[in-house]
C-alpha atoms as a PDB file:
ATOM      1  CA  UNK A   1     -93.528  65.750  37.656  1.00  0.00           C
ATOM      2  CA  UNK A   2     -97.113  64.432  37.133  1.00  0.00           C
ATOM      3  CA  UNK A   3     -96.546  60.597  37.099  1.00  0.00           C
ATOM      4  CA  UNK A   4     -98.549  59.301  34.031  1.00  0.00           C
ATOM      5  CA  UNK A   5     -98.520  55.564  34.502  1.00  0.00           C
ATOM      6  CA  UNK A   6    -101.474  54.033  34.853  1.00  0.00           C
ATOM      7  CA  UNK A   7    -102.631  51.200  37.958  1.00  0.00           C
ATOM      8  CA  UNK A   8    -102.287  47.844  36.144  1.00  0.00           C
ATOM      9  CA  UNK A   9    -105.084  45.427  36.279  1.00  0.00           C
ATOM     10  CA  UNK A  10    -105.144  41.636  35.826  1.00  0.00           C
ATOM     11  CA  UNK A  11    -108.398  41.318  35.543  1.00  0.00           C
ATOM     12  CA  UNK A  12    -111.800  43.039  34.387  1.00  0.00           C
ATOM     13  CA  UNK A  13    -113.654  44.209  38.140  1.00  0.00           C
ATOM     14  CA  UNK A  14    -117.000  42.584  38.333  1.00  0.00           C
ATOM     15  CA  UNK A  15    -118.812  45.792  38.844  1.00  0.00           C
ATOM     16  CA  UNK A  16    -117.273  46.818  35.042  1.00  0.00           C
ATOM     17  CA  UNK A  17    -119.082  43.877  33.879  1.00  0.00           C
ATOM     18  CA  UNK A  18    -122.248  45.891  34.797  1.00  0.00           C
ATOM     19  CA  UNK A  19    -121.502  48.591  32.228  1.00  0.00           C
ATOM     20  CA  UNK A  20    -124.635  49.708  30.333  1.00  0.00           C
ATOM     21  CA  UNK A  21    -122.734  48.903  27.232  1.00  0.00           C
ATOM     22  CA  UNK A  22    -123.444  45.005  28.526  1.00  0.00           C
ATOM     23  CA  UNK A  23    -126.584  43.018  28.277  1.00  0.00           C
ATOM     24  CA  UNK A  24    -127.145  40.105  29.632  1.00  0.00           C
ATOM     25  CA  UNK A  25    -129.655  37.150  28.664  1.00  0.00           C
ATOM     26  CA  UNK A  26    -132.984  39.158  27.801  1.00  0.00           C
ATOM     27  CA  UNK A  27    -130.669  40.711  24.643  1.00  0.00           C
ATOM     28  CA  UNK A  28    -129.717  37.404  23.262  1.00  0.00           C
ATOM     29  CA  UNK A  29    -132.277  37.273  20.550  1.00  0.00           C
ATOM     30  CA  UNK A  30    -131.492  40.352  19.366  1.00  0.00           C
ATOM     31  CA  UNK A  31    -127.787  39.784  18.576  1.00  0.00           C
ATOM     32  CA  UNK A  32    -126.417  38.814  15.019  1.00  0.00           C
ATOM     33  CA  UNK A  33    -125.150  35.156  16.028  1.00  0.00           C
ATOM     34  CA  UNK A  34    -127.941  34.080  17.895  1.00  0.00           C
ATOM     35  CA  UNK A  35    -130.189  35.816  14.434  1.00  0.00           C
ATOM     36  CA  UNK A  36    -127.396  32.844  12.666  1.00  0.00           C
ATOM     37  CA  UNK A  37    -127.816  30.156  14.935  1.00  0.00           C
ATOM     38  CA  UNK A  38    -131.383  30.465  15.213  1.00  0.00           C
ATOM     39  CA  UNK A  39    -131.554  29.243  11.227  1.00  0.00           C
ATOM     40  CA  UNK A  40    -130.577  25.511  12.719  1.00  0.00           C
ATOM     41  CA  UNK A  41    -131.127  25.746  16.184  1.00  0.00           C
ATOM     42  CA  UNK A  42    -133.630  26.115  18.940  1.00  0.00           C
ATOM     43  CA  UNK A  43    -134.376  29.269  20.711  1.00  0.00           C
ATOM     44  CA  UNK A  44    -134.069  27.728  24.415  1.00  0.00           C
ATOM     45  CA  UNK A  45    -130.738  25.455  22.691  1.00  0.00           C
ATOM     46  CA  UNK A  46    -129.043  28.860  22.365  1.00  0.00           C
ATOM     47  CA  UNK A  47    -130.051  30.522  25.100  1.00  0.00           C
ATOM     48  CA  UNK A  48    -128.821  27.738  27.227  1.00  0.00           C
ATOM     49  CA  UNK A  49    -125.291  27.411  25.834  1.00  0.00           C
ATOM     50  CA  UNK A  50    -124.923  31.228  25.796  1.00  0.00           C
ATOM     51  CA  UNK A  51    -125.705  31.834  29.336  1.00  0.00           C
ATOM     52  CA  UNK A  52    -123.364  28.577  30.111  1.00  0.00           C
ATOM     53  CA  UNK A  53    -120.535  30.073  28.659  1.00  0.00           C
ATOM     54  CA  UNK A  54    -121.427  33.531  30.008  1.00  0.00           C
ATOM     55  CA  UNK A  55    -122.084  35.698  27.099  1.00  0.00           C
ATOM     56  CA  UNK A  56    -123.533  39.260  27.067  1.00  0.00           C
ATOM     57  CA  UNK A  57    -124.511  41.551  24.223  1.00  0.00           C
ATOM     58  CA  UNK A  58    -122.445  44.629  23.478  1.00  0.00           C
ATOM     59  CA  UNK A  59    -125.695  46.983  23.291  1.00  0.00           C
ATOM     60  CA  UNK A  60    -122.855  49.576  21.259  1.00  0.00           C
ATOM     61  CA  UNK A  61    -121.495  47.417  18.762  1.00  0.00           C
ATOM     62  CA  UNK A  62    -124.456  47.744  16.542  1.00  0.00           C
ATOM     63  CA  UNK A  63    -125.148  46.183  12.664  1.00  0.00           C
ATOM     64  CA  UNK A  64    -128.143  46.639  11.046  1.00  0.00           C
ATOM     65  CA  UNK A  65    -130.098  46.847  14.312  1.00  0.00           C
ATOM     66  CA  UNK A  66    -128.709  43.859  15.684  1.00  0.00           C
ATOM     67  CA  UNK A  67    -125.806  44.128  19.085  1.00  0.00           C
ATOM     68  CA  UNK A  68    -122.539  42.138  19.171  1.00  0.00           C
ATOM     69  CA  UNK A  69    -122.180  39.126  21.040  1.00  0.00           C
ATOM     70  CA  UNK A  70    -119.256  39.800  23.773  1.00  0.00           C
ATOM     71  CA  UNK A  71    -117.088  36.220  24.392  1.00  0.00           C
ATOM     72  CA  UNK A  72    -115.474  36.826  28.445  1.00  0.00           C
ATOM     73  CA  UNK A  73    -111.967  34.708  28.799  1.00  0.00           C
ATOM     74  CA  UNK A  74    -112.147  33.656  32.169  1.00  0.00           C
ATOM     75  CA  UNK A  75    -110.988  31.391  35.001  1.00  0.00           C
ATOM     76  CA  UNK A  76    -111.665  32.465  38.030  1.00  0.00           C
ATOM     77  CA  UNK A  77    -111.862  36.152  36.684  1.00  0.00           C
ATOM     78  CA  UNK A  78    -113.064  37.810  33.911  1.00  0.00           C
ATOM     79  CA  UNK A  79    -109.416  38.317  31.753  1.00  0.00           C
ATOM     80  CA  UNK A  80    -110.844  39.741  28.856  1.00  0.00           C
ATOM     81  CA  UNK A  81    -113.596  40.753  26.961  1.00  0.00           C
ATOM     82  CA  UNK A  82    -113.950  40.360  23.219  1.00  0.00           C
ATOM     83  CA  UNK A  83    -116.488  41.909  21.194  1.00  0.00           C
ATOM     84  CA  UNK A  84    -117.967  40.161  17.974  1.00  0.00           C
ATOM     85  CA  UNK A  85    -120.330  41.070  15.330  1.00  0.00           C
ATOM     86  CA  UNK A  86    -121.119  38.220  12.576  1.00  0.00           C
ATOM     87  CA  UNK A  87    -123.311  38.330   9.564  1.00  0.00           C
ATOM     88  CA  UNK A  88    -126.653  37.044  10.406  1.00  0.00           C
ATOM     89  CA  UNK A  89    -126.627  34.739   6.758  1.00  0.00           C
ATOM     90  CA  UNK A  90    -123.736  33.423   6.523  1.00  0.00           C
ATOM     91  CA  UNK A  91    -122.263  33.250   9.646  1.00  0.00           C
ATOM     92  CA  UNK A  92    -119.288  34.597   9.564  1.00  0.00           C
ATOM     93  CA  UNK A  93    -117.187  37.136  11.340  1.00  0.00           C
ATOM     94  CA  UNK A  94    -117.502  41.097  10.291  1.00  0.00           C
ATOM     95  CA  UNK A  95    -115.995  42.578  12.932  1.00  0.00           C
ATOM     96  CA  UNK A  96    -114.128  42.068  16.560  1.00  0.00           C
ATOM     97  CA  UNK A  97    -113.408  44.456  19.370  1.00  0.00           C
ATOM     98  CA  UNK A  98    -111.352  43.716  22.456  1.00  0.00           C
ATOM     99  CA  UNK A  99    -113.663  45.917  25.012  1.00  0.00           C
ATOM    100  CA  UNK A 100    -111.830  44.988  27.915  1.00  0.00           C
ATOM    101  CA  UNK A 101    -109.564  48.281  28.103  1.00  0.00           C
ATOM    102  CA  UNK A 102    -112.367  49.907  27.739  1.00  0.00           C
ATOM    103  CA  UNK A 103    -114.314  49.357  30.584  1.00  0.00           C
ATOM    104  CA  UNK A 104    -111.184  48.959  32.364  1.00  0.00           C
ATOM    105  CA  UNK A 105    -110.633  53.212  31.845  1.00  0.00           C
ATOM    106  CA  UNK A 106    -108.018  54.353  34.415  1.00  0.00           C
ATOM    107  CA  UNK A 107    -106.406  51.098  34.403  1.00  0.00           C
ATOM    108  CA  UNK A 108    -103.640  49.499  32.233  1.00  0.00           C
ATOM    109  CA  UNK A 109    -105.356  46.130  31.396  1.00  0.00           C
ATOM    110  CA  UNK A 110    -102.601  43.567  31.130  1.00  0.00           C
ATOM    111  CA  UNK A 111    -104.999  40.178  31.235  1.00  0.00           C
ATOM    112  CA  UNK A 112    -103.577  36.952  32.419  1.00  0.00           C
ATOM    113  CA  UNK A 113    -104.196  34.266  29.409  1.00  0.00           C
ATOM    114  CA  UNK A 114    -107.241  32.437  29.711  1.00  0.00           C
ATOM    115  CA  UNK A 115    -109.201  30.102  27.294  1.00  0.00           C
ATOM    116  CA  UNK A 116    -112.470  31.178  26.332  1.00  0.00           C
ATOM    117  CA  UNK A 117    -114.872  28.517  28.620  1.00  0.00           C
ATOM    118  CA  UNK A 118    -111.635  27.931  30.835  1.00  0.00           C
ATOM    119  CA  UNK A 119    -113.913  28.793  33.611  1.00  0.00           C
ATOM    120  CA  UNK A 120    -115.864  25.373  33.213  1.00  0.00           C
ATOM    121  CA  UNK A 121    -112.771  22.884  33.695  1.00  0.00           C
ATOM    122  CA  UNK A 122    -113.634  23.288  37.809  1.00  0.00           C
ATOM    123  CA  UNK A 123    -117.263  22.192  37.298  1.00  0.00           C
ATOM    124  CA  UNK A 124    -116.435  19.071  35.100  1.00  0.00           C
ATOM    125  CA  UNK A 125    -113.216  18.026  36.248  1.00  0.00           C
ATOM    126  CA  UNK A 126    -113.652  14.430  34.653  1.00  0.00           C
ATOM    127  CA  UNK A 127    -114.526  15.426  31.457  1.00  0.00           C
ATOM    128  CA  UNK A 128    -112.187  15.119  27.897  1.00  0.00           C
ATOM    129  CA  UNK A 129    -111.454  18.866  26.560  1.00  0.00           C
ATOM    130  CA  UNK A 130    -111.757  19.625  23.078  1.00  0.00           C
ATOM    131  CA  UNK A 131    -110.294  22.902  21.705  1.00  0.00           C
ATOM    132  CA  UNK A 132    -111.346  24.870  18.861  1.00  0.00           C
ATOM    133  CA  UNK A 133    -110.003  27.970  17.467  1.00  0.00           C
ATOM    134  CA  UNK A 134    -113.114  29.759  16.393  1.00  0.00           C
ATOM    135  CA  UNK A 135    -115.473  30.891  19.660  1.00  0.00           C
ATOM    136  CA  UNK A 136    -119.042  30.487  17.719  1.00  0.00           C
ATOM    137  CA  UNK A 137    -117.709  26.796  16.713  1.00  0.00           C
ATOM    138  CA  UNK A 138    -116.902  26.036  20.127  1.00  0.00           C
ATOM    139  CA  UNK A 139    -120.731  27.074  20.926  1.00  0.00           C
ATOM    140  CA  UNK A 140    -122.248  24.743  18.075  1.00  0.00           C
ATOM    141  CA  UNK A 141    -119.481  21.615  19.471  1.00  0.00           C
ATOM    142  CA  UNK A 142    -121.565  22.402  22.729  1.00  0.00           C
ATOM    143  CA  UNK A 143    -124.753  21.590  21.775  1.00  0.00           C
ATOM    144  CA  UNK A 144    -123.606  18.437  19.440  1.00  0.00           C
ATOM    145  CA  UNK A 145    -121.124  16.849  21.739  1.00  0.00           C
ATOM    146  CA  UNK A 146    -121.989  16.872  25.417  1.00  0.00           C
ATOM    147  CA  UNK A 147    -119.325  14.052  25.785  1.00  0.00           C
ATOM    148  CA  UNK A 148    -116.728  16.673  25.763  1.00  0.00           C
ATOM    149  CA  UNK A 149    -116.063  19.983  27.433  1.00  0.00           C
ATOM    150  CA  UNK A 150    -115.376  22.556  24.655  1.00  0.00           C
ATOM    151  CA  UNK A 151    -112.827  25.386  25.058  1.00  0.00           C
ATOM    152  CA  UNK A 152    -111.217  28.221  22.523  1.00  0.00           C
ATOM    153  CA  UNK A 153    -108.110  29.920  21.969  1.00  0.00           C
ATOM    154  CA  UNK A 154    -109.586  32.504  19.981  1.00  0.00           C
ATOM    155  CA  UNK A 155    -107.454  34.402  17.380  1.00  0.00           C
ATOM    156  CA  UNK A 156    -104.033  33.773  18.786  1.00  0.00           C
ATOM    157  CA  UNK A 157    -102.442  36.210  16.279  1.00  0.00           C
ATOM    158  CA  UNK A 158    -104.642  38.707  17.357  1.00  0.00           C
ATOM    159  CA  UNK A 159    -107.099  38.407  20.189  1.00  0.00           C
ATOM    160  CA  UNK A 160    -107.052  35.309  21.507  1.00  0.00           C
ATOM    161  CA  UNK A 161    -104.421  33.329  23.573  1.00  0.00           C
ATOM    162  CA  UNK A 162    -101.500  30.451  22.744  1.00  0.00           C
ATOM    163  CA  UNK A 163    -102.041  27.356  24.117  1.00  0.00           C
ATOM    164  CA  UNK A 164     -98.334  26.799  25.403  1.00  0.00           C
ATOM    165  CA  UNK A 165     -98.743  29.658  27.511  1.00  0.00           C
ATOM    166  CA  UNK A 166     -97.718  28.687  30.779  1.00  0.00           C
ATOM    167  CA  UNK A 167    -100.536  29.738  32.385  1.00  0.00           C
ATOM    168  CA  UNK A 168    -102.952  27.655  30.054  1.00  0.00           C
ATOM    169  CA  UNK A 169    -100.998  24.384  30.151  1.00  0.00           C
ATOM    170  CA  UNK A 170    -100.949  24.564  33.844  1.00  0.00           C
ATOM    171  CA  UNK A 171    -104.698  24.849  33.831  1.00  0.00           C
ATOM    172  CA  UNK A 172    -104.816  21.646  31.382  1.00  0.00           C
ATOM    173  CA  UNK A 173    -102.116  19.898  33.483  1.00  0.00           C
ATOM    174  CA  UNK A 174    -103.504  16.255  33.689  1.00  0.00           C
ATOM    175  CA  UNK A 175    -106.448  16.500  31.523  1.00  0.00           C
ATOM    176  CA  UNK A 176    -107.232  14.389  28.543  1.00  0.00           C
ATOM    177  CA  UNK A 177    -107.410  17.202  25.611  1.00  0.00           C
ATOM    178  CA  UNK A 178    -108.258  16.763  21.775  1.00  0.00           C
ATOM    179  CA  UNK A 179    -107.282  19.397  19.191  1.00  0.00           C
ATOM    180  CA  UNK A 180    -109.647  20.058  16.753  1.00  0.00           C
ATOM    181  CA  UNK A 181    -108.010  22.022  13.776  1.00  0.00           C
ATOM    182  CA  UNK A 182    -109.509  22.819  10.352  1.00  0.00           C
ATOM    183  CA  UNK A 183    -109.181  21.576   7.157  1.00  0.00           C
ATOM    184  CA  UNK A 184    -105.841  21.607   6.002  1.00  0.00           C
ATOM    185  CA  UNK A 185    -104.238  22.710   9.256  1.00  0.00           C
ATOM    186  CA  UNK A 186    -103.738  19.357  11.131  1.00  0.00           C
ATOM    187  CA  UNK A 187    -100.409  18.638  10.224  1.00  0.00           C
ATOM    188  CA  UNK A 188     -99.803  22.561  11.839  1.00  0.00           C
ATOM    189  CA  UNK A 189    -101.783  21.364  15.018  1.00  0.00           C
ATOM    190  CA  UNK A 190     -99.261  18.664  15.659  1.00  0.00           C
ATOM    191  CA  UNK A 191     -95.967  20.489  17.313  1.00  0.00           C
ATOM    192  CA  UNK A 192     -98.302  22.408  19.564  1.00  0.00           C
ATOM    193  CA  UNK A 193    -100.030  18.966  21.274  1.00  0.00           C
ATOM    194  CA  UNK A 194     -96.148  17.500  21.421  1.00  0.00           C
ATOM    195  CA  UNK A 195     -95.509  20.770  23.739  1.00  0.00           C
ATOM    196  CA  UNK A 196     -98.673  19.938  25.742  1.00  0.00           C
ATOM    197  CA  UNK A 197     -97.606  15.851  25.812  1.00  0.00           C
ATOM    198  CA  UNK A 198     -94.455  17.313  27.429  1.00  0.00           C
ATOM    199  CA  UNK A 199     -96.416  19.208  29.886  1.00  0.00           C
ATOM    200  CA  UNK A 200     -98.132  16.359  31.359  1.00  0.00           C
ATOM    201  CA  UNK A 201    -101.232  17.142  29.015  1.00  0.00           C
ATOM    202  CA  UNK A 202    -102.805  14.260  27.758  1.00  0.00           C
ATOM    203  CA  UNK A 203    -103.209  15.773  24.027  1.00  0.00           C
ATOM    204  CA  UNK A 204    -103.975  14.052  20.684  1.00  0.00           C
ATOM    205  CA  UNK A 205    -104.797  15.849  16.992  1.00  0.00           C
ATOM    206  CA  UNK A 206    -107.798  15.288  15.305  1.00  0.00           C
ATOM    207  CA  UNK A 207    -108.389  14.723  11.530  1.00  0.00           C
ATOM    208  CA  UNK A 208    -111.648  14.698  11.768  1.00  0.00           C
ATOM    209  CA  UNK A 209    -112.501  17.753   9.259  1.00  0.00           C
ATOM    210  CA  UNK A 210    -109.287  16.859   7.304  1.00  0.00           C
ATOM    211  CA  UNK A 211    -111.072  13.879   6.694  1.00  0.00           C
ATOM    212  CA  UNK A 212    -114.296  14.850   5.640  1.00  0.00           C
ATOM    213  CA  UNK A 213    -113.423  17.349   3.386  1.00  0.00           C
ATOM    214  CA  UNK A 214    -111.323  14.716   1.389  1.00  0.00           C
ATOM    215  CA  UNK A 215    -113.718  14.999  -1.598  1.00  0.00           C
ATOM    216  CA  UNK A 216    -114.410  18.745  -1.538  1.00  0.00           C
ATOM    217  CA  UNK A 217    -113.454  20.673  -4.326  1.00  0.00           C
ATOM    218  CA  UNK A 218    -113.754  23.994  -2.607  1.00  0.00           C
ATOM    219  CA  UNK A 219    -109.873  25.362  -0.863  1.00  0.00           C
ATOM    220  CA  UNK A 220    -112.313  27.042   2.392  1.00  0.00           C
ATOM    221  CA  UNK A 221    -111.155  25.737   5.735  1.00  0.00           C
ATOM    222  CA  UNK A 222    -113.914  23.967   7.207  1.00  0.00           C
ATOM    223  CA  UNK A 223    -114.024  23.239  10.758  1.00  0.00           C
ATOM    224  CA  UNK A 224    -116.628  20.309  12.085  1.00  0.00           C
ATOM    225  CA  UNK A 225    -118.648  22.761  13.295  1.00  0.00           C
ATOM    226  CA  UNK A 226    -118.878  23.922  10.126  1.00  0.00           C
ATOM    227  CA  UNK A 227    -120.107  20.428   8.588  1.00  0.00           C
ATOM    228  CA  UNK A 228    -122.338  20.046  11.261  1.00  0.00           C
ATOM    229  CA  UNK A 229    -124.479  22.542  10.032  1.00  0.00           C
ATOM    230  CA  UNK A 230    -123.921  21.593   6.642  1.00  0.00           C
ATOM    231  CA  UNK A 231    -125.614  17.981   7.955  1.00  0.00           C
ATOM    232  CA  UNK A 232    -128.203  19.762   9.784  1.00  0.00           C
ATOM    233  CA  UNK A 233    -128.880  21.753   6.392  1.00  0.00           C
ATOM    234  CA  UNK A 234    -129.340  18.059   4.777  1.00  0.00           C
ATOM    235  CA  UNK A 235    -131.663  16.834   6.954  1.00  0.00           C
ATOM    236  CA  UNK A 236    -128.940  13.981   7.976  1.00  0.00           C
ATOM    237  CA  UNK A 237    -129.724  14.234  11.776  1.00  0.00           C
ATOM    238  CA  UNK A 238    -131.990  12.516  14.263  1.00  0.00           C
ATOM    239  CA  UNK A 239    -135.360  14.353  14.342  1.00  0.00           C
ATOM    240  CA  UNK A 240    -134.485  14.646  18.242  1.00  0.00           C
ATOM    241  CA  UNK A 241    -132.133  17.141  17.576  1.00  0.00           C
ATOM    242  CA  UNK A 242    -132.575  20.559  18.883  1.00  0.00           C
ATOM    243  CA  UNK A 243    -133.629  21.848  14.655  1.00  0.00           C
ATOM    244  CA  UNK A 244    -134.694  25.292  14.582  1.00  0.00           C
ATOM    245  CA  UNK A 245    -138.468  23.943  13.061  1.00  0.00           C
ATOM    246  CA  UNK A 246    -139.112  21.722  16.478  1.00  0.00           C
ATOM    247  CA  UNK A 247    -139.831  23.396  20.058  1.00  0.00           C
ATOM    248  CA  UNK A 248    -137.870  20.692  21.744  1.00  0.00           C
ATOM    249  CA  UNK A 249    -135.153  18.557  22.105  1.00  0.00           C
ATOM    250  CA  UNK A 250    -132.225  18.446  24.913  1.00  0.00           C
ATOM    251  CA  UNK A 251    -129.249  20.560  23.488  1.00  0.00           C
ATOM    252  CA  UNK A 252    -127.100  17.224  23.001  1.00  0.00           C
ATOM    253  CA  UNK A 253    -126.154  15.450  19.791  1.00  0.00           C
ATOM    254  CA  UNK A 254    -127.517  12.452  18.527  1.00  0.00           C
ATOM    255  CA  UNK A 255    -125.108   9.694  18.549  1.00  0.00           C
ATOM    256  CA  UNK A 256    -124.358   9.552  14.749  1.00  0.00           C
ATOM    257  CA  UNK A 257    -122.311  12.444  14.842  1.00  0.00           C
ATOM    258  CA  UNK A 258    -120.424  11.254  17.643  1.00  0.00           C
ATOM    259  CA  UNK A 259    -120.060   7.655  15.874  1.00  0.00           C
ATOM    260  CA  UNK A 260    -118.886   9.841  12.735  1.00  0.00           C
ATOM    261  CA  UNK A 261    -117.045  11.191  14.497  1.00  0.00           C
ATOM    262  CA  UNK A 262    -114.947   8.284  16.182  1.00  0.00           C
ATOM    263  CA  UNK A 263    -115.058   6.593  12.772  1.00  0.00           C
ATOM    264  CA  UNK A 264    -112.721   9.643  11.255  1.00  0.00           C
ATOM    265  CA  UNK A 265    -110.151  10.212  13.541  1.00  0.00           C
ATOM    266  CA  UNK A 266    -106.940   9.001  12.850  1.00  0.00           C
ATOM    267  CA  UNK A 267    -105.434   6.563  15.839  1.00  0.00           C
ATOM    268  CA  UNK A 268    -101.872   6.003  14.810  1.00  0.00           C
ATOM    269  CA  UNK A 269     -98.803   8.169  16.651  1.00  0.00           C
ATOM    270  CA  UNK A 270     -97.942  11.478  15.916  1.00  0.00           C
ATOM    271  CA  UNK A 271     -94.832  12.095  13.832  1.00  0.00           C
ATOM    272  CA  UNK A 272     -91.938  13.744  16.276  1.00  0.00           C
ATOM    273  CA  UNK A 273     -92.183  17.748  14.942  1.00  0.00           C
ATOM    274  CA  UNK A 274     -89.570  19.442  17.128  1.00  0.00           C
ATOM    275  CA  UNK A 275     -90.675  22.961  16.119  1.00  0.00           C
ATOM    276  CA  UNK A 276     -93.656  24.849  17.544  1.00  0.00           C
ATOM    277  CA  UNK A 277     -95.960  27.547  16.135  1.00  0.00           C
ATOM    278  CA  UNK A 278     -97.000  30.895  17.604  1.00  0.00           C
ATOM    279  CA  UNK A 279    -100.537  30.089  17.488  1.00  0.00           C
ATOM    280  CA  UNK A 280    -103.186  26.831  17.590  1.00  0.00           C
ATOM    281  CA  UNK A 281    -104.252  27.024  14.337  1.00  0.00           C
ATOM    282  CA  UNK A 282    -102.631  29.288  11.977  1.00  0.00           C
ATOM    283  CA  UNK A 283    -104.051  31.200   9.176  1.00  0.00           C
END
């Protein structure tokens, strides 16, 4: 009988990565989060981060003439590719596609977990982690908080990857790592950094966006990403900041956001929570 099964693969083979589906940092501009970003930011501020983190445009994951932005987990190896389109206006995600099968054909693709920017822990091994659910937040964090080395889960109900998977915590083993939930989700975040704590991961919850949305009306999760462009839409930043209006400007935050930050975050223990959620941050 014909055998059927198919080789399984680990990882996503670097000549893949040269599909012609994939462009690399000439197609930036023309992609729908970069047409978002580039409402608050700097071209050359984008362009940076992106090509830090390794993005490429999916040049067949089209919307209204604009490609998808492809997000690579990785560590050592490319463990999966995710595909994202995002409205140009607003912002926020219209579509996701996990195009790592797909230009794995002939292979079973069976990735090992890796955080999105998980790559980058080698190259600043003395740096605090923060850890964001939402990849474009995680981009924004970047360029408004050099102090920290930012990192995603992605959609862990979907997509994305837990963080008490094994193979995660062992890559965090002995760092000093900061959650950073949304709105209305810390007291959620709390059982997953206990698991970490007991891993030998230095891990602590932040309430930061909990506690700036204290005197909102509106029942939207809001990340601090997400009120750091609402401060950059106020005007409430340095003028050094990388604004889309100016042509310059280093790609880091000015330190009143990281003062505001400091100022909100809660500094007494975590409650004991003995059970732990599937996922980071869940919906």
């Amino acid at each position: 009988m014909k055998n059927n099964h198919k080789p399984i693969a680990r990882f996503i083979h670097r000549d893949r990565l040269r599909s012609s589906r994939l462009g690399d940092t000439q197609y930036y501009e023309r992609t729908t989060l970069f047409a978002y970003l580039s409402r608050y930011l700097t071209t050359d501020a984008i362009c940076r981060v992106f090509s830090r983190y390794g993005l490429l445009a999916d040049l067949e994951y089209e919307q209204d003439g604009l490609y998808g932005i492809a997000f690579p987990f990785q560590d050592d190896k490319t463990r999966q590719l995710i595909s994202v389109q995002y409205d140009p206006a607003t912002g926020k995600q219209t579509g996701e596609q996990p195009i790592g099968q797909h230009l794995m054909k002939g292979y079973d693709l069976q990735p090992t977990p890796a955080l999105f920017g998980m790559h980058l822990l080698q190259e600043y091994p003395d740096k605090p982690v923060g850890i964001l659910r939402n990849t474009r937040d995680i981009l924004i964090m970047a360029l408004t908080d050099d102090t920290r080395l930012w990192l995603t889960t992605g959609n862990s109900n979907r997509n994305g990857y837990s963080l008490t998977d094994p193979t995660i915590m062992a890559a965090l083993h002995g760092r000093s790592v900061t959650l950073y939930p949304a709105s209305g989700l810390y007291d959620a975040s709390l059982p997953i950094a206990h698991c970490m704590q007991k891993q030998g991961i230095n891990t602590t919850v932040s309430d930061t966006a909990e506690q700036l949305t204290n005197d909102m009306t509106s029942d939207t999760r809001l990340t601090i990403a997400d009120l750091i462009l609402r401060q950059i839409e106020e005007e409430q930043f340095y003028a050094s900041y990388p604004f889309a209006e100016y042509d310059h400007g280093s790609g880091m935050a000015p330190d009143s956001f990281c003062n505001l930050q400091k100022q909100n975050e809660q500094t007494t223990p975590m409650p004991q929570v003995p059970d732990v959620p599937e996922s980071l941050f869940p919906r």
